[in-house]
Structure formats: C-alpha cells, structure tokens
Protein backbone atom coordinates (compact mmCIF):
# COMPACT_ATOMS: atom_id res chain seq x y z
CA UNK A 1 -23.47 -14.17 -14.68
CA UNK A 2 -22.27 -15.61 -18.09
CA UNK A 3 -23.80 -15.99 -21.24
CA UNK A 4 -24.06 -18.87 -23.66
CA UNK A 5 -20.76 -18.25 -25.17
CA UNK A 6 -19.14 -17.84 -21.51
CA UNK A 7 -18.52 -14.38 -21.88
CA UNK A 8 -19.90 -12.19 -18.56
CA UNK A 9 -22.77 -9.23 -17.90
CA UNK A 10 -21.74 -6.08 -17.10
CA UNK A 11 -24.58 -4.64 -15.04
CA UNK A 12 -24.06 -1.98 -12.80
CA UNK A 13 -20.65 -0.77 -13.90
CA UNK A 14 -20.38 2.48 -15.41
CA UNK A 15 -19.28 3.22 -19.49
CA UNK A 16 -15.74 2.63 -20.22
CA UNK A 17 -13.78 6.22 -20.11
CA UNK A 18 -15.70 7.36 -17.46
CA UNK A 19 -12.80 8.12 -15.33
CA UNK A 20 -10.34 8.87 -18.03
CA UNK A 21 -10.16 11.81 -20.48
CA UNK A 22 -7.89 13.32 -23.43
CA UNK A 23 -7.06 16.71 -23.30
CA UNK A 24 -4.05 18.48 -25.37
CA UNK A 25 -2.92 14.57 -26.04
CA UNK A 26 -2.77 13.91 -22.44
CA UNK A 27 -4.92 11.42 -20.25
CA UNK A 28 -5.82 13.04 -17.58
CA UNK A 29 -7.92 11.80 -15.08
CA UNK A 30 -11.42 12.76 -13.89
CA UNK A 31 -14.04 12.48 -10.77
CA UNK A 32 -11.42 12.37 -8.16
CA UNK A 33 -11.40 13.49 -4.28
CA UNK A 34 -10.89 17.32 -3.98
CA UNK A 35 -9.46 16.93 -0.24
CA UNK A 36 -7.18 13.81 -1.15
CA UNK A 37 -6.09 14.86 -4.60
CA UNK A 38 -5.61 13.57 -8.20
CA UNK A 39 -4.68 10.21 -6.83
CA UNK A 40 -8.14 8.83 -5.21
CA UNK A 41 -11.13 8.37 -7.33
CA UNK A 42 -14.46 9.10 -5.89
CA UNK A 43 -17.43 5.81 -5.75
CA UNK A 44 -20.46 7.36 -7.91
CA UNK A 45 -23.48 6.08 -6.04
CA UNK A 46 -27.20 6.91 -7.12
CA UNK A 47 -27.81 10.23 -5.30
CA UNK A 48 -24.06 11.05 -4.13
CA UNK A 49 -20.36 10.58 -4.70
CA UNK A 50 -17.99 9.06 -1.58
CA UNK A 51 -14.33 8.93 -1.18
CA UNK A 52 -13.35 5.68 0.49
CA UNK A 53 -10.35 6.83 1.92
CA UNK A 54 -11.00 10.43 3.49
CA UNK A 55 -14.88 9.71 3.91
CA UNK A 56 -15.75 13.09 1.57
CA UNK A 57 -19.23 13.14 0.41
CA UNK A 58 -21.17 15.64 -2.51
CA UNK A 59 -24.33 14.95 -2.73
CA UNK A 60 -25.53 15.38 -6.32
C-alpha cells in the first residue's frame, strides 16, 4: 500500500542486512541451506526456516 507521498509499506519483510554480513572486509552471506550450500537462502517463517528448493526444514 502507498502513502501520501507515493512511497510504499514495508510490512512483513525482514531488516535490511539480514542476509548479508561483513567479516575481515568480506560480505559473506548468512541463513543459507546446509544440504544445498552457500548458494540457496533459507524462507524465515514464524516458528521455522524452509528451503524452497531441497524442502529442508529447522524448526526454531
């Protein structure tokens, strides 16, 4: 939905970084499958996280 200057909401979506960190100067990135590798993130639901592509669940 968009404001009165036309800019959008972001509900639901997570903080900006949350995938993403800096260590030693490098990005490096976080939260992803540990049966697909580095290359597949995992969806953070409410009570668990899911890989879309392998179907590997932890349940928090």
């Amino acid at each position: 939905m968009a404001d009165a200057k036309g800019k959008k909401e972001e509900s639901g979506k997570q903080k900006k970084g949350a995938y993403y960190g800096v260590d030693a100067g490098k990005l490096v990135r976080k939260k992803y499958c540990p049966k697909c590798g580095p290359g597949v993130f995992m969806a953070q639901h409410d009570k668990r996280a899911h890989c879309g592509k392998c179907g590997y669940t932890e349940f928090k």
